[in-house]
PDB file of N, CA and C in Angstrom:
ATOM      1  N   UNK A   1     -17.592 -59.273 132.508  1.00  0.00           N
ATOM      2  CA  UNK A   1     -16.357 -58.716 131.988  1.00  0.00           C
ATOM      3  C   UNK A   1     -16.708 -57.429 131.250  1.00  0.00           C
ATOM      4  N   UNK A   2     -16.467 -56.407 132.266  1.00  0.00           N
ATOM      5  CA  UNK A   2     -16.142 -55.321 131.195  1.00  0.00           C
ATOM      6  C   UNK A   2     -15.694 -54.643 130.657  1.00  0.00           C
ATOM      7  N   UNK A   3     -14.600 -54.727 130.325  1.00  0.00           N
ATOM      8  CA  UNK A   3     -13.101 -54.135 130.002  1.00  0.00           C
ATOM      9  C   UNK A   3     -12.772 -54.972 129.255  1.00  0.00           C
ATOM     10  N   UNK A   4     -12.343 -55.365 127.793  1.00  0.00           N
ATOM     11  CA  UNK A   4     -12.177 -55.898 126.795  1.00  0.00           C
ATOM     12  C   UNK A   4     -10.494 -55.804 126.618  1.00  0.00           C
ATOM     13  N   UNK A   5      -9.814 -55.431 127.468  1.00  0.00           N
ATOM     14  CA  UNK A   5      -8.372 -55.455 127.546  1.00  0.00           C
ATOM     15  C   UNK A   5      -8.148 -56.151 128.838  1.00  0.00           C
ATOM     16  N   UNK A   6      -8.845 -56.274 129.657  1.00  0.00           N
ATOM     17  CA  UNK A   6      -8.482 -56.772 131.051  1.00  0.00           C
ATOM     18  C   UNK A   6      -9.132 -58.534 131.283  1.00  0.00           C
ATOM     19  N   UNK A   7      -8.490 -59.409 131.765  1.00  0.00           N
ATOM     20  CA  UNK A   7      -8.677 -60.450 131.499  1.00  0.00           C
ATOM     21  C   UNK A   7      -9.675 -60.794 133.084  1.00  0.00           C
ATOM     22  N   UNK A   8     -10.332 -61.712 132.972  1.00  0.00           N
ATOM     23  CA  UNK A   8     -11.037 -62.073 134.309  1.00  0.00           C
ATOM     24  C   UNK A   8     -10.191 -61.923 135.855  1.00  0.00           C
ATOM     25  N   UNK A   9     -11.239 -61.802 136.679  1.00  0.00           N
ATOM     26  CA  UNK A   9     -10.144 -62.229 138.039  1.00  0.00           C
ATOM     27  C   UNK A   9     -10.165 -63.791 138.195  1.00  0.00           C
ATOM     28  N   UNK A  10     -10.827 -63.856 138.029  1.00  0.00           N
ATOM     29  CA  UNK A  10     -10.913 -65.822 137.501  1.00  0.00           C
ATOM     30  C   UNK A  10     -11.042 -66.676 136.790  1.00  0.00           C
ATOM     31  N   UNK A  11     -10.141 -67.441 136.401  1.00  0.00           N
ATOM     32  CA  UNK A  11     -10.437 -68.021 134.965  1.00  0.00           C
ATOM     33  C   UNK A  11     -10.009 -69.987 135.058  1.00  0.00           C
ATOM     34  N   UNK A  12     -11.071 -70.813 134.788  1.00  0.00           N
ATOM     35  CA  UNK A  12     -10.338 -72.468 134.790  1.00  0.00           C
ATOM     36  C   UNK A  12     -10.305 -72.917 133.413  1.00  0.00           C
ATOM     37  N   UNK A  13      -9.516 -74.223 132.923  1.00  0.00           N
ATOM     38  CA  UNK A  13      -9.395 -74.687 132.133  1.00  0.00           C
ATOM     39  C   UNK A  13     -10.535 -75.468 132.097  1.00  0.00           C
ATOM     40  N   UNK A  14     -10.738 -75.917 132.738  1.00  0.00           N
ATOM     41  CA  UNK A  14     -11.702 -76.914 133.189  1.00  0.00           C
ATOM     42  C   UNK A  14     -13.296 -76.534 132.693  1.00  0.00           C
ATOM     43  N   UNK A  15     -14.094 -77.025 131.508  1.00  0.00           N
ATOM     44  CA  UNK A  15     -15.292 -77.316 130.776  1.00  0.00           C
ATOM     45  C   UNK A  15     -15.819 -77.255 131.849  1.00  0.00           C
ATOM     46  N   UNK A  16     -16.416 -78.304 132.770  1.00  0.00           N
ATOM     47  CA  UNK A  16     -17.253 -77.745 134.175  1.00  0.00           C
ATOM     48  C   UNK A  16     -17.394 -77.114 135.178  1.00  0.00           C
ATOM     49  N   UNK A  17     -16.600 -76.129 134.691  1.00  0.00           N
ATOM     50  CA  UNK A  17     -16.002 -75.267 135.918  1.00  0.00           C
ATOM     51  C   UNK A  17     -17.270 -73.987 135.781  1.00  0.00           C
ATOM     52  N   UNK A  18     -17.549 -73.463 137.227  1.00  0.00           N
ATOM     53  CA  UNK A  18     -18.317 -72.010 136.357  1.00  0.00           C
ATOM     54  C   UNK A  18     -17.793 -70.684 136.327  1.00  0.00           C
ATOM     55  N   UNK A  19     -16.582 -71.201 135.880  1.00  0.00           N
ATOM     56  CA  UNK A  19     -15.255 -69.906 135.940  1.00  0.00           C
ATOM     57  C   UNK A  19     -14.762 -70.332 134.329  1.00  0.00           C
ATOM     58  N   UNK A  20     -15.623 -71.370 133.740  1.00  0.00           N
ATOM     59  CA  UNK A  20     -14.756 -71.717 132.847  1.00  0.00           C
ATOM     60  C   UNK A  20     -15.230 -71.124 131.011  1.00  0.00           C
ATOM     61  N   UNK A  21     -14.278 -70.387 130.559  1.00  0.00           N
ATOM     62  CA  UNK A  21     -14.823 -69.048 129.337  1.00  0.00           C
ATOM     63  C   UNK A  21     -14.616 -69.660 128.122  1.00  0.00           C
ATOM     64  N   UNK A  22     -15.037 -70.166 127.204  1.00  0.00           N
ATOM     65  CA  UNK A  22     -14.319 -70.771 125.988  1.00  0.00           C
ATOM     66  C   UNK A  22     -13.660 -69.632 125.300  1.00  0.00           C
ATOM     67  N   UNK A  23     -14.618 -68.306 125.088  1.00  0.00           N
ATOM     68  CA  UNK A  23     -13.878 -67.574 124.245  1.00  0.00           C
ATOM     69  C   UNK A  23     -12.323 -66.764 124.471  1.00  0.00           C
ATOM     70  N   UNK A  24     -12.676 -66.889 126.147  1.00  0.00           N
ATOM     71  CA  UNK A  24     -11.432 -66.333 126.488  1.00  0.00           C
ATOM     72  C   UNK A  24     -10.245 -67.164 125.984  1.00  0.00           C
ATOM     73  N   UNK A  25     -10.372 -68.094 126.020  1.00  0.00           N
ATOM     74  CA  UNK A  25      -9.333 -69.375 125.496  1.00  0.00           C
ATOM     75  C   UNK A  25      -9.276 -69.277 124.224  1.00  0.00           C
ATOM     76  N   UNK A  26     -10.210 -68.800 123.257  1.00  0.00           N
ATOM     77  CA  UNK A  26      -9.990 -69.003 121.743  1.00  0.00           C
ATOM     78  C   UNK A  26      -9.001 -67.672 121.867  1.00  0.00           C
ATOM     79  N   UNK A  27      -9.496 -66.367 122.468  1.00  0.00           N
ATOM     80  CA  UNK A  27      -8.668 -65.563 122.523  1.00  0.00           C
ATOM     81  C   UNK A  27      -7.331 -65.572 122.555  1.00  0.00           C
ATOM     82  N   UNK A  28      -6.500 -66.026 123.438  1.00  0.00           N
ATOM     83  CA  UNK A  28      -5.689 -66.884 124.318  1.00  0.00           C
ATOM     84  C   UNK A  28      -5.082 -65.593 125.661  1.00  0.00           C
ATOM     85  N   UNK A  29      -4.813 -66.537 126.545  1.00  0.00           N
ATOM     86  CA  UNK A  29      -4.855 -65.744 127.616  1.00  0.00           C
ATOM     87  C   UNK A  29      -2.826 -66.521 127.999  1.00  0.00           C
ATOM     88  N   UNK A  30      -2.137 -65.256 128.886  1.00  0.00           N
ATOM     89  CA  UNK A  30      -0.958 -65.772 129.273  1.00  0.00           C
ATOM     90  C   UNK A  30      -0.977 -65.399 130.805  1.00  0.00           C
ATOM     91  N   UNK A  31      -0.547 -66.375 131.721  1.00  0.00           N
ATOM     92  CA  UNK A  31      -0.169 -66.202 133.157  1.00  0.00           C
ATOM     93  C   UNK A  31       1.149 -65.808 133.250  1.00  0.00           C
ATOM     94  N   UNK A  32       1.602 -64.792 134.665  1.00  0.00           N
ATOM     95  CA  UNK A  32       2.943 -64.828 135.068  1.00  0.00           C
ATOM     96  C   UNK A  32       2.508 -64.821 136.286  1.00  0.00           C
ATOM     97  N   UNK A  33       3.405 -66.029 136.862  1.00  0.00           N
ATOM     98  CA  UNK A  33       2.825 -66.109 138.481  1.00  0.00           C
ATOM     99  C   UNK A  33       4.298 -65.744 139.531  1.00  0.00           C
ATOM    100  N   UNK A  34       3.995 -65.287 140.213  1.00  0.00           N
ATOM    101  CA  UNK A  34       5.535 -64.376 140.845  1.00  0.00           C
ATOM    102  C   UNK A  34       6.906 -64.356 139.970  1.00  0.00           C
ATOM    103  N   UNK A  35       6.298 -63.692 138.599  1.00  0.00           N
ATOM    104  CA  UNK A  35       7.473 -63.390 137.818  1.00  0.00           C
ATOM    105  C   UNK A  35       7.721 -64.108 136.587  1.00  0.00           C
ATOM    106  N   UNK A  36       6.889 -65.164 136.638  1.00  0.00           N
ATOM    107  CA  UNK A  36       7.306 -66.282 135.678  1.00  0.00           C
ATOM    108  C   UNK A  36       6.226 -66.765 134.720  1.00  0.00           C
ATOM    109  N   UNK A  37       6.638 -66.876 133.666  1.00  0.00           N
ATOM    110  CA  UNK A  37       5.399 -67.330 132.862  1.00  0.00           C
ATOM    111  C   UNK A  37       5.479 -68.858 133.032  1.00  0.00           C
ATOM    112  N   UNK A  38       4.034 -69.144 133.440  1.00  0.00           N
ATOM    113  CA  UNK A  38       2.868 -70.276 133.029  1.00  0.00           C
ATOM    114  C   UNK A  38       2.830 -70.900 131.897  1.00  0.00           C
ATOM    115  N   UNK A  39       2.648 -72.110 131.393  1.00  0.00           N
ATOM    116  CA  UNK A  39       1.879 -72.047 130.622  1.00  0.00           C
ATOM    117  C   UNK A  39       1.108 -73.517 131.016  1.00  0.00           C
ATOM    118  N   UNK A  40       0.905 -73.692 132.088  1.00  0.00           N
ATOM    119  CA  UNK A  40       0.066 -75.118 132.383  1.00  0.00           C
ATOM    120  C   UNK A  40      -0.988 -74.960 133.543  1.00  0.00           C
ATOM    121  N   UNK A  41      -1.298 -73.452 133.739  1.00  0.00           N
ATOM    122  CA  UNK A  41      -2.515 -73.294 134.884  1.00  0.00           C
ATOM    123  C   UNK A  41      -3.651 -73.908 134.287  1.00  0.00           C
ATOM    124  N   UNK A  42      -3.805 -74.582 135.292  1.00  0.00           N
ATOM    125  CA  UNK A  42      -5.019 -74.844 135.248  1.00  0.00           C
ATOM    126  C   UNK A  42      -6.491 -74.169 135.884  1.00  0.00           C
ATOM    127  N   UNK A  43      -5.627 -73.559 136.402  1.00  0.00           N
ATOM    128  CA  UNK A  43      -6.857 -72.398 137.067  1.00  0.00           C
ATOM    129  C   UNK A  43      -6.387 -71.197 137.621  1.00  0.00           C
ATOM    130  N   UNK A  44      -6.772 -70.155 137.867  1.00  0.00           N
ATOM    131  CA  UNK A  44      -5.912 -68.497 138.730  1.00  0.00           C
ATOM    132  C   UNK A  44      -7.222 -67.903 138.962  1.00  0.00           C
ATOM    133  N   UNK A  45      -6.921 -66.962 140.174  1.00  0.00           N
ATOM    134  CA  UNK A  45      -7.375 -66.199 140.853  1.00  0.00           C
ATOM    135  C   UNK A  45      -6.669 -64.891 140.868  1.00  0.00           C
ATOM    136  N   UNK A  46      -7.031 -63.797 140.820  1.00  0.00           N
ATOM    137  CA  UNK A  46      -5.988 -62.695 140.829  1.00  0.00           C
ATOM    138  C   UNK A  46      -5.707 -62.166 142.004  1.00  0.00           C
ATOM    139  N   UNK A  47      -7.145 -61.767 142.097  1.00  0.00           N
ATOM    140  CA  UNK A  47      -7.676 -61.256 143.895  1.00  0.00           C
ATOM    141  C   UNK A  47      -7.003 -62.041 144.932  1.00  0.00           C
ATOM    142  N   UNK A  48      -7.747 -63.222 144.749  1.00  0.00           N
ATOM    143  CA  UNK A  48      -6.787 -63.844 146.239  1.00  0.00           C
ATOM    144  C   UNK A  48      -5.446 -64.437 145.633  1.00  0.00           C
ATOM    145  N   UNK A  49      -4.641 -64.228 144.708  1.00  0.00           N
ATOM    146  CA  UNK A  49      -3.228 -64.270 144.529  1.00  0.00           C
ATOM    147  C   UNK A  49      -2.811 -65.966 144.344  1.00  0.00           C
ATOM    148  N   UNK A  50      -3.590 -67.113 143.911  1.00  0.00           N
ATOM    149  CA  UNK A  50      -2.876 -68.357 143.630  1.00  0.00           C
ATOM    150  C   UNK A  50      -3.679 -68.885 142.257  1.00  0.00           C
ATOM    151  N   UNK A  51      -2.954 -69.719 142.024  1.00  0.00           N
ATOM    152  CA  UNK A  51      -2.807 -70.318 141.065  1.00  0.00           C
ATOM    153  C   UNK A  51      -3.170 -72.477 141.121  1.00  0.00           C
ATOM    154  N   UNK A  52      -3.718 -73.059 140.235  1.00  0.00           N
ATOM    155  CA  UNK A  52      -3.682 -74.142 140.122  1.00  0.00           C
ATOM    156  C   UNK A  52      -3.126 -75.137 139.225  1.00  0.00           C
ATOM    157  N   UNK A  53      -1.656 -75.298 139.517  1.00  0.00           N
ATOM    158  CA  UNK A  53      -0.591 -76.034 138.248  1.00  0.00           C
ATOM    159  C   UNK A  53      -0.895 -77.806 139.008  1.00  0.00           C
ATOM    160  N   UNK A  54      -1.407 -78.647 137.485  1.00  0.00           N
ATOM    161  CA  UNK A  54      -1.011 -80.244 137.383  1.00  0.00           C
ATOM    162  C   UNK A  54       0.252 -80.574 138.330  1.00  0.00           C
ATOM    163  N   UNK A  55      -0.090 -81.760 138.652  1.00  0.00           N
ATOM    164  CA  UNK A  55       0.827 -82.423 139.558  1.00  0.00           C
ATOM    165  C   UNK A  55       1.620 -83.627 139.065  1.00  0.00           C
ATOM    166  N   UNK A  56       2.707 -83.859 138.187  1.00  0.00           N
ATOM    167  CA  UNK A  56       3.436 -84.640 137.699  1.00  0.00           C
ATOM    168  C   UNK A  56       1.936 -85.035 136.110  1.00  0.00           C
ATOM    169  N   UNK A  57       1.632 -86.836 136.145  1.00  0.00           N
ATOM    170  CA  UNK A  57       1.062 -87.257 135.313  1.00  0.00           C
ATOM    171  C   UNK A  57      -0.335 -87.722 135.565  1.00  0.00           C
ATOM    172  N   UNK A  58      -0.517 -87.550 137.225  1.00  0.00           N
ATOM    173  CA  UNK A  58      -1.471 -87.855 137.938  1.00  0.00           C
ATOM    174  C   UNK A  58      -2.829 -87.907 137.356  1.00  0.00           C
ATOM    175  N   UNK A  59      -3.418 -88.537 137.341  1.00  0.00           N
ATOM    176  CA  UNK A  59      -4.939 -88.044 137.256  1.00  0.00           C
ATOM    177  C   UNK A  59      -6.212 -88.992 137.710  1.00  0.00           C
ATOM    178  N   UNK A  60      -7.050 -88.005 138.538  1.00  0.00           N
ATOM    179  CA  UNK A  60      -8.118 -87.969 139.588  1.00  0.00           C
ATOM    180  C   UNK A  60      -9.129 -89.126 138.682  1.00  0.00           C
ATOM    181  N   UNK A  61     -10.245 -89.174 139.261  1.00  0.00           N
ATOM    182  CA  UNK A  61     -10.850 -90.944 138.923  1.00  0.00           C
ATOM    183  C   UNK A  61     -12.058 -90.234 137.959  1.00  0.00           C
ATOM    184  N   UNK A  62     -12.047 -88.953 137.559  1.00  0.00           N
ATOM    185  CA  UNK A  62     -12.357 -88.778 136.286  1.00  0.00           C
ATOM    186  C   UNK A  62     -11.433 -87.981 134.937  1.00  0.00           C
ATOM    187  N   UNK A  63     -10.401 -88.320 135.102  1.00  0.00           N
ATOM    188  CA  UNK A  63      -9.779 -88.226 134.351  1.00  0.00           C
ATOM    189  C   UNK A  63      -9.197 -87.121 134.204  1.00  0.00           C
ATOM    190  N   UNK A  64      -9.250 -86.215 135.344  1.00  0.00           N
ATOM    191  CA  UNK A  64      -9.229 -84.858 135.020  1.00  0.00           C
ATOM    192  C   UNK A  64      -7.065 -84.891 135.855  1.00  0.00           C
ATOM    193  N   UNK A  65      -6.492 -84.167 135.792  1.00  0.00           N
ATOM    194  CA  UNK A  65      -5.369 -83.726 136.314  1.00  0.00           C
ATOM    195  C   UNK A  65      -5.074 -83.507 137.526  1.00  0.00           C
ATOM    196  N   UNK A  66      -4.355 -84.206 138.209  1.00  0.00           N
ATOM    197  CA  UNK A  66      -4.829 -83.761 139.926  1.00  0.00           C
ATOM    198  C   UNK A  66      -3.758 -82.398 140.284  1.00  0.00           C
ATOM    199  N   UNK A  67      -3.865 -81.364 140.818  1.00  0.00           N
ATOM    200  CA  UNK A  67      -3.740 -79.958 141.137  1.00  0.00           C
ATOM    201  C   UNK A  67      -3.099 -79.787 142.375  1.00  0.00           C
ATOM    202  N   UNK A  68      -2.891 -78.561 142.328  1.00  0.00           N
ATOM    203  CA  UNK A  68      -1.991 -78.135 143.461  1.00  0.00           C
ATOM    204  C   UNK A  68      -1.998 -76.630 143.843  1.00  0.00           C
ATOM    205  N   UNK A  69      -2.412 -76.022 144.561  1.00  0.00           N
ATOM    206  CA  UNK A  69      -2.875 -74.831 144.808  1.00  0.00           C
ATOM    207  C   UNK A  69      -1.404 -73.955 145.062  1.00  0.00           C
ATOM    208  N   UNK A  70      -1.464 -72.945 144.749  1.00  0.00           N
ATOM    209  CA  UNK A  70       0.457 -72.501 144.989  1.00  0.00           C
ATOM    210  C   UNK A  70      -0.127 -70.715 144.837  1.00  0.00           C
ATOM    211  N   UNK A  71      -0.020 -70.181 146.009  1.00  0.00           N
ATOM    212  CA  UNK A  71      -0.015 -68.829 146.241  1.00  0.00           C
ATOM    213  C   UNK A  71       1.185 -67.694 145.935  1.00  0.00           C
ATOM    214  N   UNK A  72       0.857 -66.696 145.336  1.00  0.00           N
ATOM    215  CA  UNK A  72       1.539 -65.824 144.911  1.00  0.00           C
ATOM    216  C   UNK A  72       1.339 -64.628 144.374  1.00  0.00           C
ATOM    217  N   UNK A  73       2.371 -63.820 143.810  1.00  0.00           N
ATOM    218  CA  UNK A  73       1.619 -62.989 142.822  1.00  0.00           C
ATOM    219  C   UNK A  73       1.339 -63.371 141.369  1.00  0.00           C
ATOM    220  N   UNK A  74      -0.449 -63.259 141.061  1.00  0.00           N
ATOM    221  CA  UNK A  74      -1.126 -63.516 139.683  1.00  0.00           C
ATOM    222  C   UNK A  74      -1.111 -62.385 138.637  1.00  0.00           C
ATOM    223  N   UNK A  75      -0.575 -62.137 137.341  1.00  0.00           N
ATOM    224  CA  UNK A  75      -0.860 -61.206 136.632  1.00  0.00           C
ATOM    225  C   UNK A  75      -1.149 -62.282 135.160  1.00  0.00           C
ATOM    226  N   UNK A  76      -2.538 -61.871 135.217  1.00  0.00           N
ATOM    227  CA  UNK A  76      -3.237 -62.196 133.789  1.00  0.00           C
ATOM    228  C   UNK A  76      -3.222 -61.240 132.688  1.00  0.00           C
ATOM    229  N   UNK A  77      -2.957 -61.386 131.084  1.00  0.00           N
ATOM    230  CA  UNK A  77      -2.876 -60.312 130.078  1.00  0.00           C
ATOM    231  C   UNK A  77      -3.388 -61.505 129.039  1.00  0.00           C
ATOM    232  N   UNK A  78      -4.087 -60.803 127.968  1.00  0.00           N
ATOM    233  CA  UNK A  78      -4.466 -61.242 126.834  1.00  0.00           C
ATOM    234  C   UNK A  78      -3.550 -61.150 126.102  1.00  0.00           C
ATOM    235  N   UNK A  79      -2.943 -62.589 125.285  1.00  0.00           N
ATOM    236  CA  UNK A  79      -1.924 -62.535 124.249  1.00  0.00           C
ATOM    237  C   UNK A  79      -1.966 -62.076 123.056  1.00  0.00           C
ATOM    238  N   UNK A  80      -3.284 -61.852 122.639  1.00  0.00           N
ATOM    239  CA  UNK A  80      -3.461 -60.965 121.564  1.00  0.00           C
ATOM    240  C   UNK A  80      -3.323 -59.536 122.016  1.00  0.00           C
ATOM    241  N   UNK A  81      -3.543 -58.971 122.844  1.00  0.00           N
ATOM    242  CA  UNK A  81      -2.944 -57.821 123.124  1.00  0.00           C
ATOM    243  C   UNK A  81      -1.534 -57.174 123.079  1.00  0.00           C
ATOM    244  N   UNK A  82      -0.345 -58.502 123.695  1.00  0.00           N
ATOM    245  CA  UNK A  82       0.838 -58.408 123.584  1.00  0.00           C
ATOM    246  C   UNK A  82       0.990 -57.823 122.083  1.00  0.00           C
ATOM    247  N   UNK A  83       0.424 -59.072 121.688  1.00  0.00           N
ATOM    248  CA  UNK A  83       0.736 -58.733 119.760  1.00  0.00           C
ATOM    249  C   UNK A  83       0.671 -57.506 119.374  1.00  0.00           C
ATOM    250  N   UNK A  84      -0.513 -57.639 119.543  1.00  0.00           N
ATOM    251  CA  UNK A  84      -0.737 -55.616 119.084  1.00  0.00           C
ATOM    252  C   UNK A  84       0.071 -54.798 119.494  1.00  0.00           C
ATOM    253  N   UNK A  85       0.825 -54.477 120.953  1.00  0.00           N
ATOM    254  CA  UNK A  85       1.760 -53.799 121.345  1.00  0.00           C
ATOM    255  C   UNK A  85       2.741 -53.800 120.752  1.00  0.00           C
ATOM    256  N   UNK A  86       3.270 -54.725 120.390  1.00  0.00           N
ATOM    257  CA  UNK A  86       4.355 -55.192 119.988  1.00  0.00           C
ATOM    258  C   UNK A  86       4.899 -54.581 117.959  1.00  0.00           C
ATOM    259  N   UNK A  87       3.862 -55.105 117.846  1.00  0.00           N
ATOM    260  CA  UNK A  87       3.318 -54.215 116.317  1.00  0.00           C
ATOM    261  C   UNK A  87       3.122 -52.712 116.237  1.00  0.00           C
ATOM    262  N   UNK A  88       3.329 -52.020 117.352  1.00  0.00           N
ATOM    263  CA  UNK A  88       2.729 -50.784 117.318  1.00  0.00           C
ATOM    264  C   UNK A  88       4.183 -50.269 117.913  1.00  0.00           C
ATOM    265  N   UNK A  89       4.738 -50.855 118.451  1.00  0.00           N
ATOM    266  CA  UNK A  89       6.139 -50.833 118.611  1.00  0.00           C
ATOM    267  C   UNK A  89       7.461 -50.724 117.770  1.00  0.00           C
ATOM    268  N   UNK A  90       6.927 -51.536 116.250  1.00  0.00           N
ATOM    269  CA  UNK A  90       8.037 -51.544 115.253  1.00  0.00           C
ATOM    270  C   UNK A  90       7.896 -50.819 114.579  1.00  0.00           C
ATOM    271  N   UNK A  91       6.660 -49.749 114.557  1.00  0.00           N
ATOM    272  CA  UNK A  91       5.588 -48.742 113.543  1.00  0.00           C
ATOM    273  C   UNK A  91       6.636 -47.427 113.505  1.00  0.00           C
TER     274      UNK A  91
END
């Protein structure tokens, strides 16, 4: 990552994942996936354009959330960034 305003092209919720960033998460990160804000991905891709949203209450035989792959358009932004805009906005 090198751009400190620009968020990964890939990012999971998921601890064993090797896409998976803690700090980006302390950061906090927001999805809009063809238009709409997220807030239960469990995983995105930007490049190839989908997304991975939970499937009802389901969950796989380690406990993890069972998924659903759903293609579209991905736009990732850092929510601390919003902030700042936003503040620089009422200035």
């Amino acid at each position: 990552m090198t751009d400190p305003t620009t968020p990964p092209d890939r990012l999971a919720a998921n601890p064993r994942s090797p896409y998976y960033n803690e700090e980006l998460f302390q950061r906090g990160i927001g999805i809009r996936f063809n238009g709409e804000e997220k807030t239960n991905v469990e995983e995105y891709c930007i490049s190839e354009g989908w997304v991975r949203l939970p499937v009802g209450k389901s969950l796989d035989r380690r406990g993890n959330a069972m998924t659903m792959k759903f293609n579209g358009t991905v736009e990732a932004y850092f929510l601390d960034a919003e902030i700042g805009d936003a503040e620089a906005d009422t200035e």
